[in-house]
N, C-alpha and C. Protein backbone atom coordinates (compact mmCIF):
# COMPACT_ATOMS: atom_id res chain seq x y z
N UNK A 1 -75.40 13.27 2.60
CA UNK A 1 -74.11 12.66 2.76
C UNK A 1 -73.24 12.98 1.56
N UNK A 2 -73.83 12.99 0.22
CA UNK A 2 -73.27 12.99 -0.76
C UNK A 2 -72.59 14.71 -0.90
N UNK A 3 -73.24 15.67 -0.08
CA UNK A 3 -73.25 17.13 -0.24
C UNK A 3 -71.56 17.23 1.04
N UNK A 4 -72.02 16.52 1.85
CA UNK A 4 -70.48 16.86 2.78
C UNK A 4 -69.31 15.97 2.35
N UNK A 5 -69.43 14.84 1.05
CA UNK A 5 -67.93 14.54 0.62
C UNK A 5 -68.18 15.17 -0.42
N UNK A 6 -68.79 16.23 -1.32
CA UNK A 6 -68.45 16.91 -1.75
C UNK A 6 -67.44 18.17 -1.85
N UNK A 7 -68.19 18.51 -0.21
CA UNK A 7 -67.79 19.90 0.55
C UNK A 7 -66.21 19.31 1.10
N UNK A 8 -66.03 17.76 1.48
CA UNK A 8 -64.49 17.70 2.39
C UNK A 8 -64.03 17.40 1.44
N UNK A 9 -64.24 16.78 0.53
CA UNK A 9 -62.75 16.25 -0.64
C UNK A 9 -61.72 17.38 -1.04
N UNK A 10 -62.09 18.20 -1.64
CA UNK A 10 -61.72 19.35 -2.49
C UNK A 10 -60.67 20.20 -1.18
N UNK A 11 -61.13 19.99 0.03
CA UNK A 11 -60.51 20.79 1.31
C UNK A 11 -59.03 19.96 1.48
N UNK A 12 -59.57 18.14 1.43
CA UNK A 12 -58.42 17.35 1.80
C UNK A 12 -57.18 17.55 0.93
N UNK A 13 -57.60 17.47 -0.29
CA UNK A 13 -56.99 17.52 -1.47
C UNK A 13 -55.80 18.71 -1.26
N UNK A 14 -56.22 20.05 -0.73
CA UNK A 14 -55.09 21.31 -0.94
C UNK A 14 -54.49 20.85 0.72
N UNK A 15 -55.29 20.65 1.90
CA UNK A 15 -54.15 20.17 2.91
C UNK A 15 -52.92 19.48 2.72
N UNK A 16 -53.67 18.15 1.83
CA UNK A 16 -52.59 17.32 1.78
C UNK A 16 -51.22 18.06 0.79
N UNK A 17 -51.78 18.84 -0.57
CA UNK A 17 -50.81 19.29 -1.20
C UNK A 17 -50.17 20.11 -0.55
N UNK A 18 -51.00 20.87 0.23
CA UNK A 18 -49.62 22.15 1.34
C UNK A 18 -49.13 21.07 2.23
N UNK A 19 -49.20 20.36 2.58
CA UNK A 19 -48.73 19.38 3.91
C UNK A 19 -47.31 18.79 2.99
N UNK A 20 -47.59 18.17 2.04
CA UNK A 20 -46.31 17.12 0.97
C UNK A 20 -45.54 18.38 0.86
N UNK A 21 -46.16 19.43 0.18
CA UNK A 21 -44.62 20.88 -0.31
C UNK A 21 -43.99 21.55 1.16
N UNK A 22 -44.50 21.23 1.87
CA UNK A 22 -44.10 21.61 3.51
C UNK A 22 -42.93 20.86 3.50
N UNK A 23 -43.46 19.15 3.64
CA UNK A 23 -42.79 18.35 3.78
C UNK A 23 -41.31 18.15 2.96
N UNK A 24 -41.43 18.99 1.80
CA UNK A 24 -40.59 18.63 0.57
C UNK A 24 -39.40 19.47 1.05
N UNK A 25 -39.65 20.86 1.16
CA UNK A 25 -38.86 22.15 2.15
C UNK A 25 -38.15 21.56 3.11
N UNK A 26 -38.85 20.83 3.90
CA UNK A 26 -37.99 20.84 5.14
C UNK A 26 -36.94 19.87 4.91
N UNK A 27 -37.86 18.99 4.17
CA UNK A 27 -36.86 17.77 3.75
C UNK A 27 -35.22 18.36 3.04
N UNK A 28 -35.89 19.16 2.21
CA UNK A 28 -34.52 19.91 0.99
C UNK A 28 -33.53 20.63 2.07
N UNK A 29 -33.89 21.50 2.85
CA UNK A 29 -33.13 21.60 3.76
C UNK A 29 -32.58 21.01 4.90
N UNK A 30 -33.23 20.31 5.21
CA UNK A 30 -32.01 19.20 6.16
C UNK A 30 -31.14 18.23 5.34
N UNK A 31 -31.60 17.99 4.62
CA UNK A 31 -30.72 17.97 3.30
C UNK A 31 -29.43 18.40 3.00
N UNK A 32 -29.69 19.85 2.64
CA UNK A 32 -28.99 21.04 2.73
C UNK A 32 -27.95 21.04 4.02
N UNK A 33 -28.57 21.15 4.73
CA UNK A 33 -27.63 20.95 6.60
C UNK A 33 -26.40 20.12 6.39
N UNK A 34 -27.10 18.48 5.98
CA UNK A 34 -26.04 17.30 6.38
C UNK A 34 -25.22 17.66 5.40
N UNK A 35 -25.46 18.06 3.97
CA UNK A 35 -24.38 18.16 2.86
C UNK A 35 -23.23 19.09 3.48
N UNK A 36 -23.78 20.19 4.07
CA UNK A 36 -22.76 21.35 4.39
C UNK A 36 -21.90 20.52 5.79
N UNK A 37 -22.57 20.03 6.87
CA UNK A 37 -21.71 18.90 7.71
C UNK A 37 -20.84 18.88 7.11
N UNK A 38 -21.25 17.54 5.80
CA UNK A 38 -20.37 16.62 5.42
C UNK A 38 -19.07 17.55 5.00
N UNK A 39 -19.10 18.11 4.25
CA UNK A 39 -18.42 19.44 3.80
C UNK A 39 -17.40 20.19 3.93
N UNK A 40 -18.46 20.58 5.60
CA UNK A 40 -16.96 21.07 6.40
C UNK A 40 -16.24 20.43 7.30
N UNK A 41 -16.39 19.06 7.36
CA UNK A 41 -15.90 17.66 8.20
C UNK A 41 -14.49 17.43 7.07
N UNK A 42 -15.01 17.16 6.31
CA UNK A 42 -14.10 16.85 5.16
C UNK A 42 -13.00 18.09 5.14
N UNK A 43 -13.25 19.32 4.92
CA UNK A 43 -12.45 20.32 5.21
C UNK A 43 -11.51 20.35 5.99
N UNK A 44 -12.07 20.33 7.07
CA UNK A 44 -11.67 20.40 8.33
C UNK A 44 -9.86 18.92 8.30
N UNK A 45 -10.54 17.93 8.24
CA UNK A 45 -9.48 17.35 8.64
C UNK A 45 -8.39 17.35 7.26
N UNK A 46 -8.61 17.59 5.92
CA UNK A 46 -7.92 18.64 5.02
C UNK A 46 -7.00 19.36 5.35
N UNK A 47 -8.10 20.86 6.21
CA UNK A 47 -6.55 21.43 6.58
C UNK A 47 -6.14 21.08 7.44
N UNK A 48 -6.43 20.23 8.57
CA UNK A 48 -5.73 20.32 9.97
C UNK A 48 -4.49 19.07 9.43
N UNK A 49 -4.74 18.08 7.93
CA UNK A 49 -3.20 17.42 7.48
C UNK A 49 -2.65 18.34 6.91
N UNK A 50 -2.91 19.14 6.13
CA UNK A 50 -1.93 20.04 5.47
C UNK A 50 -1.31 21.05 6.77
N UNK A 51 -1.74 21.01 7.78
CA UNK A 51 -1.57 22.08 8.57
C UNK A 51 -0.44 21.71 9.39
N UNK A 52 -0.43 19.84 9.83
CA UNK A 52 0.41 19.11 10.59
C UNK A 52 1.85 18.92 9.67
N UNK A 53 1.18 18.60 8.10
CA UNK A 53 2.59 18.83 7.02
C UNK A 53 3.77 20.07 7.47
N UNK A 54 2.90 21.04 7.34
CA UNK A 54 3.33 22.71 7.28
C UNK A 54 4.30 22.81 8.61
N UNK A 55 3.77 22.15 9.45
CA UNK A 55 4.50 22.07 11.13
C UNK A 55 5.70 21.44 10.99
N UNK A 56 5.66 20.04 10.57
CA UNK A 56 6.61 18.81 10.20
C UNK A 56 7.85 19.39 9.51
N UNK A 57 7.23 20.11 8.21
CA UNK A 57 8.31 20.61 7.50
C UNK A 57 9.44 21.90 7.98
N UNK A 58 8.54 22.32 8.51
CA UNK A 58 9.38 23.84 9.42
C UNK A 58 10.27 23.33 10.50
N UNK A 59 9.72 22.30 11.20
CA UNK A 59 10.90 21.90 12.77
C UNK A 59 11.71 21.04 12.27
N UNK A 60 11.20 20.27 10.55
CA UNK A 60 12.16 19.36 10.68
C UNK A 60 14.02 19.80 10.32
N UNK A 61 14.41 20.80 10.03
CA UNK A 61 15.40 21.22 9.74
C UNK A 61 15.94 21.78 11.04
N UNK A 62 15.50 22.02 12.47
CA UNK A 62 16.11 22.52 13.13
C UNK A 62 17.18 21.19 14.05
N UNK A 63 16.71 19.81 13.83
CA UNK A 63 17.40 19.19 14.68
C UNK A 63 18.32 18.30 13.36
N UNK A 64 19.36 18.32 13.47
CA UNK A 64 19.94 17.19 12.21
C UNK A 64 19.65 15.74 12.68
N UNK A 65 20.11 14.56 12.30
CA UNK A 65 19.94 13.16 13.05
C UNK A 65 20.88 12.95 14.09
N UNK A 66 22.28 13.69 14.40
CA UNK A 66 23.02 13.23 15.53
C UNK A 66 22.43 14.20 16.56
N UNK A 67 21.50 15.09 16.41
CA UNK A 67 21.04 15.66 17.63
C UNK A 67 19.91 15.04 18.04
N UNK A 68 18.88 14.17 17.04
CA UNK A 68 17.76 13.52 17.27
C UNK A 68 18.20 12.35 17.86
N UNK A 69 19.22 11.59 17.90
CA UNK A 69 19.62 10.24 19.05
C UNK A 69 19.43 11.11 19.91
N UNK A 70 19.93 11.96 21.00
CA UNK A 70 20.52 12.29 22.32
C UNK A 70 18.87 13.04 22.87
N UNK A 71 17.51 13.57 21.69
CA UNK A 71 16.48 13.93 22.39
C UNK A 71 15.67 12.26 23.01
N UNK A 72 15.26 12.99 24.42
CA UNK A 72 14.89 12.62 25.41
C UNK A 72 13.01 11.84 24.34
N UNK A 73 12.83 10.26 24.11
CA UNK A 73 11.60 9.93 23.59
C UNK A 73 10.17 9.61 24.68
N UNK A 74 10.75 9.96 25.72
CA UNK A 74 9.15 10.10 26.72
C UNK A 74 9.58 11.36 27.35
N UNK A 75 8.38 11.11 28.26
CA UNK A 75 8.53 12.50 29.91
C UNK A 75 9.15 12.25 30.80
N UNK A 76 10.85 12.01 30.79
CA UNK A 76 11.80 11.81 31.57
C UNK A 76 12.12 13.01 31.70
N UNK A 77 13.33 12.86 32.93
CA UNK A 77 14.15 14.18 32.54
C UNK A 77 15.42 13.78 31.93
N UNK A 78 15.79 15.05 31.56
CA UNK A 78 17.07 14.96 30.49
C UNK A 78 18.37 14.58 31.08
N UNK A 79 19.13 13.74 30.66
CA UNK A 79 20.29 12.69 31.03
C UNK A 79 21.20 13.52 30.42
N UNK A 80 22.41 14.14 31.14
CA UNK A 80 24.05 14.32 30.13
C UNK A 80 24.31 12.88 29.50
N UNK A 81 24.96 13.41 28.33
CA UNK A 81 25.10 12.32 27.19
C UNK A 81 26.31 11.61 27.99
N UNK A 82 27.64 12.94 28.50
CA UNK A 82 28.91 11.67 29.02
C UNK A 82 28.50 11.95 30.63
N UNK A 83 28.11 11.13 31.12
CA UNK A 83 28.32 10.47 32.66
C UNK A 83 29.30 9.12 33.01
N UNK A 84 30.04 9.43 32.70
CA UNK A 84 30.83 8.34 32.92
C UNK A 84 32.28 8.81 33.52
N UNK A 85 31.95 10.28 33.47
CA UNK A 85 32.99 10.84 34.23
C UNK A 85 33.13 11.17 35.84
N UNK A 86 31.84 10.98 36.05
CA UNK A 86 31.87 11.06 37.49
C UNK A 86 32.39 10.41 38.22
N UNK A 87 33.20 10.85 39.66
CA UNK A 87 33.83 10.22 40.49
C UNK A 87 33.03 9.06 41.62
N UNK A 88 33.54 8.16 41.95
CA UNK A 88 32.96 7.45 42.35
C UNK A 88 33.57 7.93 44.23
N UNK A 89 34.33 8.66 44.22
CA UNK A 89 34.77 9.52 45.66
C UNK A 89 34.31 10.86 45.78
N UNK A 90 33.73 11.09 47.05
CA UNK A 90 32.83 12.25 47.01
C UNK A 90 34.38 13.15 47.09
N UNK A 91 34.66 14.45 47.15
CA UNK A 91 35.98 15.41 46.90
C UNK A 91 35.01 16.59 47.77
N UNK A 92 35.46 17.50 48.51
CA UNK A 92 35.56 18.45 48.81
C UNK A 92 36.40 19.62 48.09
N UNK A 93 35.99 20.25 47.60
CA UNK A 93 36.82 22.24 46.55
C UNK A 93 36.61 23.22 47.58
N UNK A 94 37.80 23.22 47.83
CA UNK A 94 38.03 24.24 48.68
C UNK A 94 37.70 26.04 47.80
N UNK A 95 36.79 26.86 47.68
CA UNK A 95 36.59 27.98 47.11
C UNK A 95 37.05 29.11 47.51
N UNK A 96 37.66 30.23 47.14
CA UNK A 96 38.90 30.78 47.56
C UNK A 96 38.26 32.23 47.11
């Protein structure tokens, strides 16, 4: 008895040490994985604000503020600003 925990100890001993440095690897690299995630998550919504800035700043000069009252703020359709000229009698134009 004393001859076969001789013979298994010494065997257990290097399993277990290759088994823990196995363990240590895989560990370091998933590790590795979530850091780079985190990383390019963080990036990511980085540029996509600097990117919405970059947008903001370019259109905002094309409309001044008296043209921004008269744009349409949902999915309507677009209203003439003077209607108030319309006749309340239908007219026939004779075209010539």
């Amino acid at each position: 008895m004393k001859n076969k925990i001789q013979f298994i100890i010494p065997r257990l001993l290097v399993v277990t040490a290759v088994v823990g440095i196995i363990s240590l690897i895989i560990g370091a690299i998933f590790k590795i994985l979530l850091l780079a995630t985190i990383l390019f998550s963080v990036g990511s919504l980085i540029y996509a604000k600097i990117k919405r800035n970059r947008m903001k700043e370019r259109f905002s000069h094309h409309f001044d503020k008296s043209q921004r009252y008269y744009l349409p703020h949902s999915n309507q359709a677009i209203v003439p600003v003077q209607y108030a000229n319309r006749s309340t009698k239908a007219t026939i134009i004779p075209i010539y």
